[in-house]
N, C-alpha and C. Protein backbone atom coordinates (compact mmCIF):
# COMPACT_ATOMS: atom_id res chain seq x y z
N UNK A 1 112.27 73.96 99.96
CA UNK A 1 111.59 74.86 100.87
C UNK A 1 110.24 75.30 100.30
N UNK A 2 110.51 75.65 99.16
CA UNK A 2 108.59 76.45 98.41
C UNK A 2 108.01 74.83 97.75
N UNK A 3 108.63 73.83 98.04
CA UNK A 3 107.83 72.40 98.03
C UNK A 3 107.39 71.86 99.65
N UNK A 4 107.92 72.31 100.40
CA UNK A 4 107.20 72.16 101.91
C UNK A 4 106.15 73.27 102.02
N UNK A 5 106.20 74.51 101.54
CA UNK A 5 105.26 75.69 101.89
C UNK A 5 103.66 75.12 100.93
N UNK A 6 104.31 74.74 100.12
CA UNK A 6 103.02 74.45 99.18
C UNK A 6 101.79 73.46 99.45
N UNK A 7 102.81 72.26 99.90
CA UNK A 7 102.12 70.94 100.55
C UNK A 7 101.87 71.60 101.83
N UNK A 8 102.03 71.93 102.99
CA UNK A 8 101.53 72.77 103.59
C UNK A 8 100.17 73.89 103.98
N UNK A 9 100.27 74.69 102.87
CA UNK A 9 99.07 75.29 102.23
C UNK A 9 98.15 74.29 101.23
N UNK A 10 98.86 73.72 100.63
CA UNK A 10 98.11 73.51 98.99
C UNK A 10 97.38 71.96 99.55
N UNK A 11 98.31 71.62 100.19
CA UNK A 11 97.74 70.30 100.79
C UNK A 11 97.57 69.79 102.14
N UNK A 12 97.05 70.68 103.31
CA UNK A 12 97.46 70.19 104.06
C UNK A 12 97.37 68.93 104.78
N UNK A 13 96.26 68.31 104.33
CA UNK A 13 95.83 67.05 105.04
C UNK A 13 96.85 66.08 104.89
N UNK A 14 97.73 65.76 103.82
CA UNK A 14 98.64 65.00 103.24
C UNK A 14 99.92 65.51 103.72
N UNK A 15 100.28 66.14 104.58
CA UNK A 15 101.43 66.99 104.61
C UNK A 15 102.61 65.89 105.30
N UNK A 16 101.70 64.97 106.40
CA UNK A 16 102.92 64.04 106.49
C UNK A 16 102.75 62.64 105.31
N UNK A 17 102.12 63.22 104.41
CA UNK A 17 102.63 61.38 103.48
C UNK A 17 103.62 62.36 102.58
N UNK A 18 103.57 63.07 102.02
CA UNK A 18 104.11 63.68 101.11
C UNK A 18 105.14 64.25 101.61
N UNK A 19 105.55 64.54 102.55
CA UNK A 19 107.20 65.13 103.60
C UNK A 19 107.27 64.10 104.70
N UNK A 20 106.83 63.11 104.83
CA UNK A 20 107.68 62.35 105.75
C UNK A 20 108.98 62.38 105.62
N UNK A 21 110.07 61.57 106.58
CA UNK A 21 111.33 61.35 106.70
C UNK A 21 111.85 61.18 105.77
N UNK A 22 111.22 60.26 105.08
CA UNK A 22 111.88 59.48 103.97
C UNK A 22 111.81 60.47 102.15
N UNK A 23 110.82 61.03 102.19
CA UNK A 23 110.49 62.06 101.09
C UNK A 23 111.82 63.43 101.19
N UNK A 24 112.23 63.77 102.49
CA UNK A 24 112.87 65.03 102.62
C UNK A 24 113.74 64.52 102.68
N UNK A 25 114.60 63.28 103.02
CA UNK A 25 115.81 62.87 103.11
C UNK A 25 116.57 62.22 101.80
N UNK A 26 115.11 61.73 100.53
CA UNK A 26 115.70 61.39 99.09
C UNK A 26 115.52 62.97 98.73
N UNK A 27 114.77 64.63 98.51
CA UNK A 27 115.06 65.61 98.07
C UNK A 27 116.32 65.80 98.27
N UNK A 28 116.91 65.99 99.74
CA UNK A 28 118.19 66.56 100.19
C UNK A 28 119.19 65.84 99.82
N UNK A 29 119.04 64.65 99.40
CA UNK A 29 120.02 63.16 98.64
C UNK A 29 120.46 64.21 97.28
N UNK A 30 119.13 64.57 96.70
CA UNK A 30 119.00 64.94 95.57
C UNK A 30 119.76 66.04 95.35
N UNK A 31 119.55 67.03 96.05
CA UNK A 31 119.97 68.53 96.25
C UNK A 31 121.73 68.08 95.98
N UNK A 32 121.71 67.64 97.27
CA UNK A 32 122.93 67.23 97.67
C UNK A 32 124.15 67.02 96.42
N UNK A 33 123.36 66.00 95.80
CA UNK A 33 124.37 64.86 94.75
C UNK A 33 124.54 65.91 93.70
N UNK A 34 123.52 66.25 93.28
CA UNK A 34 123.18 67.21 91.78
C UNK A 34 124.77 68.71 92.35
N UNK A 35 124.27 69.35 93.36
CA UNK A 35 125.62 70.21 93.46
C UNK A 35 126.34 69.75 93.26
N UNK A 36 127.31 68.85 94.36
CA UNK A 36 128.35 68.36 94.39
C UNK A 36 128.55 67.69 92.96
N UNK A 37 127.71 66.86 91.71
CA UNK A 37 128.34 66.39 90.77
C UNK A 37 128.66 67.93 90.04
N UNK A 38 127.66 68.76 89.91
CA UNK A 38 127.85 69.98 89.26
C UNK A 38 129.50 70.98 89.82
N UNK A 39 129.84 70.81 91.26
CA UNK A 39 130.78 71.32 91.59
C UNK A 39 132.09 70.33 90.78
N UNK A 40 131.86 69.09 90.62
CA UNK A 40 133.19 68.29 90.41
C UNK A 40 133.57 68.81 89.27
N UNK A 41 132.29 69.06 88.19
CA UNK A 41 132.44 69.36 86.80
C UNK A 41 133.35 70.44 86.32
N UNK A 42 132.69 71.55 87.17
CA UNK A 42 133.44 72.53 86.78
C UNK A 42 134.80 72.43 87.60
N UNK A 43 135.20 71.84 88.78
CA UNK A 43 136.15 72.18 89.21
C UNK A 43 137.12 71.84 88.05
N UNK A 44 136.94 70.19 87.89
CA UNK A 44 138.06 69.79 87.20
C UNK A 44 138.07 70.10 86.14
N UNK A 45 136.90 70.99 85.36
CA UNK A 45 137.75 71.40 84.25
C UNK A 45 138.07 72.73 84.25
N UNK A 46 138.46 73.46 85.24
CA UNK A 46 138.73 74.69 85.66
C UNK A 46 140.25 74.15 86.11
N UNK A 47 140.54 73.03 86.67
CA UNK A 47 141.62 72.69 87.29
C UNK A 47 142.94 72.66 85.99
N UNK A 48 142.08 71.69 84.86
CA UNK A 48 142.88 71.36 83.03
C UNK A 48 142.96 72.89 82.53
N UNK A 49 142.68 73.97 82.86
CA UNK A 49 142.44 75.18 81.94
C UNK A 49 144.13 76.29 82.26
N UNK A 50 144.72 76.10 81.33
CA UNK A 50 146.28 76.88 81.64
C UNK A 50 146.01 78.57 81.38
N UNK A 51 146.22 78.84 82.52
CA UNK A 51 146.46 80.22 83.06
C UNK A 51 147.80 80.94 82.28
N UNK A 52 147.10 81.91 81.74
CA UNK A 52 148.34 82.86 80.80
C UNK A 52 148.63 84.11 81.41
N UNK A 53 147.57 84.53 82.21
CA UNK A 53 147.20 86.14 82.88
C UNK A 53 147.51 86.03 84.56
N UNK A 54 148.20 84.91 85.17
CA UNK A 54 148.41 85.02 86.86
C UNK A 54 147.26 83.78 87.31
N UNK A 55 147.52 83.52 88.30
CA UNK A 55 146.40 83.03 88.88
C UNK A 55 146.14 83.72 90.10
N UNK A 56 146.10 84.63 90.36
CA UNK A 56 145.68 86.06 91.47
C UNK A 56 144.20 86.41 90.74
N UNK A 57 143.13 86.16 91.74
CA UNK A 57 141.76 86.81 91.38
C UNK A 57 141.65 87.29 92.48
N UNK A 58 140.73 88.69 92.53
CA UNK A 58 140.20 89.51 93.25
C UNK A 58 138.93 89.19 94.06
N UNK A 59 138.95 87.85 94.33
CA UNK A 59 137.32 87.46 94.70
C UNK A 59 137.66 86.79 96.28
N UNK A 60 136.80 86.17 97.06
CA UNK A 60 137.56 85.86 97.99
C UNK A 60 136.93 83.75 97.56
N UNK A 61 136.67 83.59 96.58
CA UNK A 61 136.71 82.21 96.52
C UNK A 61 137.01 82.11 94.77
N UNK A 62 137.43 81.14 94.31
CA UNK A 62 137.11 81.16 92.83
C UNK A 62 135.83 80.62 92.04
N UNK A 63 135.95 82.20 91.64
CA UNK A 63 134.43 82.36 90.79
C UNK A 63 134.53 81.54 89.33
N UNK A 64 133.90 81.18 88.32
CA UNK A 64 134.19 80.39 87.31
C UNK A 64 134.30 81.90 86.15
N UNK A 65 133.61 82.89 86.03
CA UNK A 65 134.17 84.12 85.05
C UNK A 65 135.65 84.60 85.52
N UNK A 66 135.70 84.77 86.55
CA UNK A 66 137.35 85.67 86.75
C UNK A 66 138.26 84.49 85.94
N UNK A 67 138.28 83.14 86.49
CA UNK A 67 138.80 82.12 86.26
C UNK A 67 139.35 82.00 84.63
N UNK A 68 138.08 82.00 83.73
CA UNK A 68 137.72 82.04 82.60
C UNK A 68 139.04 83.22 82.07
N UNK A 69 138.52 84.41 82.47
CA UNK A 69 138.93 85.47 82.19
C UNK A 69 140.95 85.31 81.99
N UNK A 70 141.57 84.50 82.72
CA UNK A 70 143.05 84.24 82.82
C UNK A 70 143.22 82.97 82.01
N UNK A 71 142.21 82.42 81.69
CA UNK A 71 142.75 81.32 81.13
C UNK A 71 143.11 81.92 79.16
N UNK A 72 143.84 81.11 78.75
CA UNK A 72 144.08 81.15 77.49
C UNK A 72 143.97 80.02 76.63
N UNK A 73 143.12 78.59 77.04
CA UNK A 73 143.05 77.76 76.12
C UNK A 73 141.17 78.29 75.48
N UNK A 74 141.14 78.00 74.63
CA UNK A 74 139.86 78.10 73.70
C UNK A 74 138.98 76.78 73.63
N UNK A 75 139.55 75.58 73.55
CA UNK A 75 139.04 74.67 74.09
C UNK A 75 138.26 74.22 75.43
N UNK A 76 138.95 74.76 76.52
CA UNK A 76 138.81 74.72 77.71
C UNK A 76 137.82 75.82 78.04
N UNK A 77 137.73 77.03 77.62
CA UNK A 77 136.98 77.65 77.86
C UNK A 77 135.81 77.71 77.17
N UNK A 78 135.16 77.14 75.95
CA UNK A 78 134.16 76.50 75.29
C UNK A 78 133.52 75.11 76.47
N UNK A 79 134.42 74.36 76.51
CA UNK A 79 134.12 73.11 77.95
C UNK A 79 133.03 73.66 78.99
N UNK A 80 134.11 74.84 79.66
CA UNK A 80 133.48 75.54 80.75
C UNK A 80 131.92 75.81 80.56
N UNK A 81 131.94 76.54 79.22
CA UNK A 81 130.85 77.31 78.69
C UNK A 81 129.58 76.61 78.45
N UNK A 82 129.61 75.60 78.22
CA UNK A 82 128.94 74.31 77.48
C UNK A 82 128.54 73.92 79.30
N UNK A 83 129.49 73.79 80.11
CA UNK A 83 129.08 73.24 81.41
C UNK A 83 128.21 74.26 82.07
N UNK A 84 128.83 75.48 81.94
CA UNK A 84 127.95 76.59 82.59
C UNK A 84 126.25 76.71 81.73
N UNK A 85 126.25 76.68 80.74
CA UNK A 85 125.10 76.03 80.49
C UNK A 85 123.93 75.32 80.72
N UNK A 86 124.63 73.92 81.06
CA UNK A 86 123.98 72.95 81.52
C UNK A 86 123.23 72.97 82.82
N UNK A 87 124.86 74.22 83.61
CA UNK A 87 123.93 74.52 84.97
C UNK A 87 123.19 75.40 84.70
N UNK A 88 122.98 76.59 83.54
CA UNK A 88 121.96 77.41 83.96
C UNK A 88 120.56 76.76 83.42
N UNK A 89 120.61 75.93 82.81
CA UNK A 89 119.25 74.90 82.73
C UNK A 89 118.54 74.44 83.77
N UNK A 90 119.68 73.47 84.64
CA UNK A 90 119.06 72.72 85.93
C UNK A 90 118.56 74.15 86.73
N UNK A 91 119.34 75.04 86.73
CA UNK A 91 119.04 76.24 87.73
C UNK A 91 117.67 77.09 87.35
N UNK A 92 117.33 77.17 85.74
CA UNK A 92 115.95 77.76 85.40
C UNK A 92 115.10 76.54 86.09
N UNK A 93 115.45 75.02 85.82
CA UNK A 93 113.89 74.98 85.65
C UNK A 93 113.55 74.36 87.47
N UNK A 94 115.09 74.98 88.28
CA UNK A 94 114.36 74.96 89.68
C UNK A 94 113.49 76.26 89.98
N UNK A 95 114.12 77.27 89.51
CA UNK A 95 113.64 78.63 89.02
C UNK A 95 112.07 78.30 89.18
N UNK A 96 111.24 77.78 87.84
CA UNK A 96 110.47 77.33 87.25
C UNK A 96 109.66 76.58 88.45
N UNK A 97 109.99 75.80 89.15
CA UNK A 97 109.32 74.54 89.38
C UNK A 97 108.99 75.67 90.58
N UNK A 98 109.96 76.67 91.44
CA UNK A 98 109.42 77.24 92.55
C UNK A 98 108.57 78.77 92.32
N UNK A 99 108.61 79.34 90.46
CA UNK A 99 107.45 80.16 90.42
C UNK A 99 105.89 79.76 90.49
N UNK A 100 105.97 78.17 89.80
CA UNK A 100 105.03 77.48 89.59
C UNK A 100 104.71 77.05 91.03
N UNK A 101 105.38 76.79 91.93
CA UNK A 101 104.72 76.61 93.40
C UNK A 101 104.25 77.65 94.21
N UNK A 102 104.73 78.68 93.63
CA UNK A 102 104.45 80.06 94.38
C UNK A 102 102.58 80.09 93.77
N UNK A 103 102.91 80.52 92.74
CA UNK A 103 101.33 80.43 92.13
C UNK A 103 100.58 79.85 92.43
N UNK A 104 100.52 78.54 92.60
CA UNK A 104 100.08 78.02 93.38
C UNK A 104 99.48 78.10 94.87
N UNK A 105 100.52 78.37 95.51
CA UNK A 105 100.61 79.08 97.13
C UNK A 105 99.48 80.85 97.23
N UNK A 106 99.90 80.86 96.27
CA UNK A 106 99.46 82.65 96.35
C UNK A 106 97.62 82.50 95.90
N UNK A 107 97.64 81.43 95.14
CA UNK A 107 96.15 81.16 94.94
C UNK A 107 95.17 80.28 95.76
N UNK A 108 95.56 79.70 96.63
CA UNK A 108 95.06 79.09 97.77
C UNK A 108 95.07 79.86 98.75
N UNK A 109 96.42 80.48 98.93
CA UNK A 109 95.93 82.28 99.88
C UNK A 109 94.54 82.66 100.20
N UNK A 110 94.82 82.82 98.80
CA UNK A 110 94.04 84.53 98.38
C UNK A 110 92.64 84.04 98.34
N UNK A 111 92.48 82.56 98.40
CA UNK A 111 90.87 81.78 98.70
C UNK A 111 90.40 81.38 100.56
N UNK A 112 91.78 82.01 101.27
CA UNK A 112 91.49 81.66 102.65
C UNK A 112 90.29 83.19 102.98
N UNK A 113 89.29 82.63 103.95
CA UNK A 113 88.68 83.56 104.31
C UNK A 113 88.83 84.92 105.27
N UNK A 114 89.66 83.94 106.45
CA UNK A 114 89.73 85.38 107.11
C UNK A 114 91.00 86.16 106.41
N UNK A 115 90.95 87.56 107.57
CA UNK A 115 92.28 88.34 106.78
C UNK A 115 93.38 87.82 107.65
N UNK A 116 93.04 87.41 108.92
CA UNK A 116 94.62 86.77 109.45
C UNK A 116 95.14 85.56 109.38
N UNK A 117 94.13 84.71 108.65
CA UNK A 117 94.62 83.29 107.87
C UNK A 117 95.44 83.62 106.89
N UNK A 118 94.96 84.49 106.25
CA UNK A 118 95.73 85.04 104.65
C UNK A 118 96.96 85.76 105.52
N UNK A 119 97.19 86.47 106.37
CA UNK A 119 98.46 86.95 106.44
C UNK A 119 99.75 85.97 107.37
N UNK A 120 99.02 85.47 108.07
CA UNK A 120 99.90 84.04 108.90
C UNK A 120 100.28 83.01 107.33
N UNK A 121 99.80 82.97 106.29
CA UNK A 121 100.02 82.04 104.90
C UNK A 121 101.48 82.84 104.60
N UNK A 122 101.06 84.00 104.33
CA UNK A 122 101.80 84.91 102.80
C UNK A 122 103.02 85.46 104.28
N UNK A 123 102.60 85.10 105.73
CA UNK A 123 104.59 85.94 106.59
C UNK A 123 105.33 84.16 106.50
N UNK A 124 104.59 82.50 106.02
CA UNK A 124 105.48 81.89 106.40
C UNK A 124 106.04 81.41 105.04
N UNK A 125 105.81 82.53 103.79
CA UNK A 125 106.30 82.44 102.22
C UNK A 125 107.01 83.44 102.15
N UNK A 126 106.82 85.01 102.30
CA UNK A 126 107.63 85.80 101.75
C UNK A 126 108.85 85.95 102.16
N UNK A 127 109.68 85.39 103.57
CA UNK A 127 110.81 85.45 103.89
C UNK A 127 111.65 84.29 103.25
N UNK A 128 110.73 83.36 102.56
CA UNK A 128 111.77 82.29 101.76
C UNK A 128 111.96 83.14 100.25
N UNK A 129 110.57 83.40 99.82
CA UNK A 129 110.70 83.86 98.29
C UNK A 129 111.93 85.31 98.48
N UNK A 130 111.78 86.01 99.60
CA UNK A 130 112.60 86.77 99.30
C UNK A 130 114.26 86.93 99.37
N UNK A 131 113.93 85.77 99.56
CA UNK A 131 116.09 85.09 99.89
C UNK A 131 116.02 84.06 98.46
N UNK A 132 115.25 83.82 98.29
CA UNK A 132 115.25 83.05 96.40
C UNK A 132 115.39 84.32 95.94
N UNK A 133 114.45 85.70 96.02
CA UNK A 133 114.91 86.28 94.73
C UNK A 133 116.16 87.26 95.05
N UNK A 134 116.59 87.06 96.24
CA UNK A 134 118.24 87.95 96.10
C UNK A 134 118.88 87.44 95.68
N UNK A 135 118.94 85.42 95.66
CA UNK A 135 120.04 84.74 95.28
C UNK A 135 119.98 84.69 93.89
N UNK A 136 118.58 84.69 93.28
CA UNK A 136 118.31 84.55 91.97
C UNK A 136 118.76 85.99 91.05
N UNK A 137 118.60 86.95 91.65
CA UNK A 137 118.73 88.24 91.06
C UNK A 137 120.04 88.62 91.16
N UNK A 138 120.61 88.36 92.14
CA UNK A 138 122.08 88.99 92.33
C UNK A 138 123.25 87.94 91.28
N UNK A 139 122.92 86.24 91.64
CA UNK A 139 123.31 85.59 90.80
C UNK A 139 123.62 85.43 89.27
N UNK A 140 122.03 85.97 88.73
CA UNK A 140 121.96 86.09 87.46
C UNK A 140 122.64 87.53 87.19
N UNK A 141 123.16 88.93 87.73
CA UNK A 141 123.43 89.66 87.33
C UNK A 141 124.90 89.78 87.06
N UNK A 142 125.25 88.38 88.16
CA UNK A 142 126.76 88.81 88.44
C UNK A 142 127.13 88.04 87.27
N UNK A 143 126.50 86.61 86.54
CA UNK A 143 127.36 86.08 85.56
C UNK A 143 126.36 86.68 84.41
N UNK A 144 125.47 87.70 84.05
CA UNK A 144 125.44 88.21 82.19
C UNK A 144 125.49 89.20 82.86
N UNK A 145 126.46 90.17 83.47
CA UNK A 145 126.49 91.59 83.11
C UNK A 145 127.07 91.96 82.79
N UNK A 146 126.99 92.73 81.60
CA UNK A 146 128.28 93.29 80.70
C UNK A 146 129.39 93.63 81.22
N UNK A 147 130.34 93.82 80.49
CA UNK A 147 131.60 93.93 81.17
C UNK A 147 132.28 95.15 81.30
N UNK A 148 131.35 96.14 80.58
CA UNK A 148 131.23 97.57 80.78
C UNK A 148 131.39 98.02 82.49
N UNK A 149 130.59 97.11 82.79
CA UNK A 149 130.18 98.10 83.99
C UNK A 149 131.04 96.99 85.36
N UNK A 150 131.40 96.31 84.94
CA UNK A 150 132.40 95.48 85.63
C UNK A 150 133.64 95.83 86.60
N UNK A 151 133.79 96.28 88.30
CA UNK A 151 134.57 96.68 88.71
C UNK A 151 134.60 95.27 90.25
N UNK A 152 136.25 95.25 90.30
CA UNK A 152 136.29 94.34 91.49
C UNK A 152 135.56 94.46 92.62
N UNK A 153 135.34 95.58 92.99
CA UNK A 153 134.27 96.00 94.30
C UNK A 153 133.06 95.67 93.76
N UNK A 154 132.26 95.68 93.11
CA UNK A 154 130.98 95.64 92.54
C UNK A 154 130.81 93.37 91.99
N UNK A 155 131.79 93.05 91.81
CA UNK A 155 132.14 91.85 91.51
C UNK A 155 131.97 90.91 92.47
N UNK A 156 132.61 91.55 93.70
CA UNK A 156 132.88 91.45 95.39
C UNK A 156 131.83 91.18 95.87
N UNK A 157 130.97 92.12 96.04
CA UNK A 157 129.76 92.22 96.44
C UNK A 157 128.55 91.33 96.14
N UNK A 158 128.54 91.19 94.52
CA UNK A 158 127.49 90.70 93.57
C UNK A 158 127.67 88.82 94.65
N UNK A 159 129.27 88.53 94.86
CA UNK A 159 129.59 87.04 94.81
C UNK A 159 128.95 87.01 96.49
N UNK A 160 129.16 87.89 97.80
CA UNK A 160 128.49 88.13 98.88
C UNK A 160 127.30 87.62 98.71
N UNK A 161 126.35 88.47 98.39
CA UNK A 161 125.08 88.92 98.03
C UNK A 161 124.73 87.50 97.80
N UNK A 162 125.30 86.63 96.62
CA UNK A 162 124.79 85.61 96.01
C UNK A 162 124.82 84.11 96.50
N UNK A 163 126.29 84.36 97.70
CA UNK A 163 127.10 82.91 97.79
C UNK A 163 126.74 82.65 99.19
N UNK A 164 126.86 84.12 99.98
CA UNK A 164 127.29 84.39 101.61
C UNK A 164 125.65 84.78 102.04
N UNK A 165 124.74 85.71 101.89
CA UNK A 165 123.49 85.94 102.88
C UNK A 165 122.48 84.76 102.58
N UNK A 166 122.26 84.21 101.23
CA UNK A 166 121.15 83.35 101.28
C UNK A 166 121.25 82.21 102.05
N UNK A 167 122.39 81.13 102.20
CA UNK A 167 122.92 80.52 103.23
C UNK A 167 122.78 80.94 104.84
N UNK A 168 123.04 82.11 105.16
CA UNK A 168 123.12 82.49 106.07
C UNK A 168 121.28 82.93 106.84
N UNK A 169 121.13 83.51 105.96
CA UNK A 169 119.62 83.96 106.32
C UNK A 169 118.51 82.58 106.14
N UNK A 170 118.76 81.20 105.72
CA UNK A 170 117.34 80.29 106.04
C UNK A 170 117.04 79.91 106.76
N UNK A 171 118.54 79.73 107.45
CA UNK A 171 118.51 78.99 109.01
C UNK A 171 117.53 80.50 109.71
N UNK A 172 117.99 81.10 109.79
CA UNK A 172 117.45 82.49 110.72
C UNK A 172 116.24 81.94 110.41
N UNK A 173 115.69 82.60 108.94
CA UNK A 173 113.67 82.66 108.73
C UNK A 173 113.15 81.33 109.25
N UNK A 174 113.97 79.86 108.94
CA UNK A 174 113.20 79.16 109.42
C UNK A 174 113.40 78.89 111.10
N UNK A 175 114.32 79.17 111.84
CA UNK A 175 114.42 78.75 113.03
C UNK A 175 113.17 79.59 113.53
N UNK A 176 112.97 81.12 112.88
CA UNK A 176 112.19 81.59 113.93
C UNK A 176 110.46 81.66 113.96
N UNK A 177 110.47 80.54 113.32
CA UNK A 177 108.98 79.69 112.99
C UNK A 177 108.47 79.10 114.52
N UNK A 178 109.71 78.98 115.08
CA UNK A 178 109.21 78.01 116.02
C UNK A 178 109.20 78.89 117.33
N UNK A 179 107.99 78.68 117.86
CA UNK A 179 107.68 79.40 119.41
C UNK A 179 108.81 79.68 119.96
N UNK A 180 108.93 78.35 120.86
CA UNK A 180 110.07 78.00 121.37
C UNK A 180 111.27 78.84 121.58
N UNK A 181 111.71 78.82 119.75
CA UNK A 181 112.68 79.37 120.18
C UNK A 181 112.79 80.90 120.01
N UNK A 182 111.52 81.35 119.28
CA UNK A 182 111.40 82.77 119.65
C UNK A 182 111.03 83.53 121.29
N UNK A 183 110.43 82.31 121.98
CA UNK A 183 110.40 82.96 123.34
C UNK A 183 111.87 83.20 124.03
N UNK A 184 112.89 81.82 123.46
CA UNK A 184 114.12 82.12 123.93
C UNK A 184 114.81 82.68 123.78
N UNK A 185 115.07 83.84 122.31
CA UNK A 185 115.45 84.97 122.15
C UNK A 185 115.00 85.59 122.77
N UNK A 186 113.72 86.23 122.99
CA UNK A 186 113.19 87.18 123.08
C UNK A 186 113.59 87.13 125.36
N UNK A 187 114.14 86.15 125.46
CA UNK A 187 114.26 85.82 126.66
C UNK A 187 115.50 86.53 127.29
N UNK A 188 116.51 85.62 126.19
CA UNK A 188 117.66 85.99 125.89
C UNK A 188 117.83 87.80 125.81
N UNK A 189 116.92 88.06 124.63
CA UNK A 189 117.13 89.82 124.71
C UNK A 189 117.00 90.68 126.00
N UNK A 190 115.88 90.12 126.63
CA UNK A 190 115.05 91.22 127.42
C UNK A 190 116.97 90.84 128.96
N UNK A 191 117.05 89.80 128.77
CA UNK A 191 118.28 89.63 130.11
C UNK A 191 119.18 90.32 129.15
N UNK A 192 119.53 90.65 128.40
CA UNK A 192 121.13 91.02 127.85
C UNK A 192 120.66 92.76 128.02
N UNK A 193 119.22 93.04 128.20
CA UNK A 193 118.82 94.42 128.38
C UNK A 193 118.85 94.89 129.51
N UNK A 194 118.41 93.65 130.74
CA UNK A 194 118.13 94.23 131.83
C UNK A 194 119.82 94.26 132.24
N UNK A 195 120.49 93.78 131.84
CA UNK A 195 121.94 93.52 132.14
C UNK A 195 122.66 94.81 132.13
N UNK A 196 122.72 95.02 130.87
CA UNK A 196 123.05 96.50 130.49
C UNK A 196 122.49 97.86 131.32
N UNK A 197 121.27 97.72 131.73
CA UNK A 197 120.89 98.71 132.46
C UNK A 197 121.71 98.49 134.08
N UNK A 198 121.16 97.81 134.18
CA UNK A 198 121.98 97.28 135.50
C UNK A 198 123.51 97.94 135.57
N UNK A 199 124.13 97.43 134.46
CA UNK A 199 125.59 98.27 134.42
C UNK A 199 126.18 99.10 134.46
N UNK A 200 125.41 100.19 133.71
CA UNK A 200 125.04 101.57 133.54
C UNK A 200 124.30 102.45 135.02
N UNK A 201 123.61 101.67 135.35
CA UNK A 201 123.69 102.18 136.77
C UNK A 201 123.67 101.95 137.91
N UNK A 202 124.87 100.80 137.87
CA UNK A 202 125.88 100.69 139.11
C UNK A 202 127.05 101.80 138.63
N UNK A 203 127.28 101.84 137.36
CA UNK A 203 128.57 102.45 136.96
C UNK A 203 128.59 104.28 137.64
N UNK A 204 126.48 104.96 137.23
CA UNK A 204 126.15 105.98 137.65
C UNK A 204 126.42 106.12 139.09
């Protein structure tokens, strides 16, 4: 997404050699494969790891710390650790690759002349950057935060926050890019309004 905003801004003349069909369909290959091998990893060695403490967690999916937390091999949980690792590498240096596109973005901005070029730039960036940094912020807090301050409700939430709105909210920011289909909400609203009034006073 902050590699379409960039080519976009940063480049636009090139915008279909560089995102054609074929460019967004090997990223999403990419996206794609890299999770899913990263999900196999940990599953199965979350699957080898013998549970001494229940296998009842308080989360509503299994998280890889609660997990951790019941297991009792030392081996297995070094494995994990070593894997969780590896993902928080791939995960900095996407981190990385989309501060470095932002900068980018924010400096080609800030060289557009008028003031409503510059603000039509920075409304079709800040609703992505700001669903990167809930997922990024809530993510990173929920797996290094001490364990002091560690309660199932607060655990609950952190995995929401991290797993459940960013998913949920891209489709929204990006669908409502498009005219189209903001006239058809906004179509949609104004009848579900006049409806209601209508109801209210036939009911009067």
């Amino acid at each position: 997404m902050c590699y379409d905003r960039y080519v976009a801004i940063c480049k636009p003349l090139h915008y279909g050699t560089l995102l054609g069909s074929r460019a967004c369909a090997h990223m999403a290959a990419a996206a794609w494969a890299t999770g899913f091998l990263t999900a196999l990893l940990h599953t199965a060695n979350t699957f080898s790891l013998p549970l001494c403490q229940g296998n009842a967690l308080g989360q509503f999916f299994c998280e890889l710390p609660h997990i951790l937390k019941l297991s009792c091999s030392h081996s297995g949980y070094l494995r994990e650790i070593g894997l969780l690792g590896v993902s928080g590498c791939l995960a900095l240096g996407c981190f990385i690759f989309i501060v470095f596109s932002y900068v980018q973005i924010f400096r080609a901005v800030l060289r557009i002349p008028s003031q409503q070029g510059r603000h039509k730039a920075f409304s079709t960036c800040l609703p992505h950057l700001a669903v990167v940094s809930l997922f990024v912020s809530t993510g990173t807090f929920s797996y290094l935060k001490p364990p002091s301050i560690s309660s199932p409700s607060l655990d609950l939430t952190l995995s929401v926050l991290y797993s459940v709105v960013p998913p949920a909210l891209n489709p929204l920011i990006y669908s409502l890019r498009n005219q189209e289909l903001k006239d058809a909400l906004r179509k949609m609203m104004t009848g579900c309004f006049s409806g209601a009034i209508k109801c209210l006073c036939s009911g009067v």
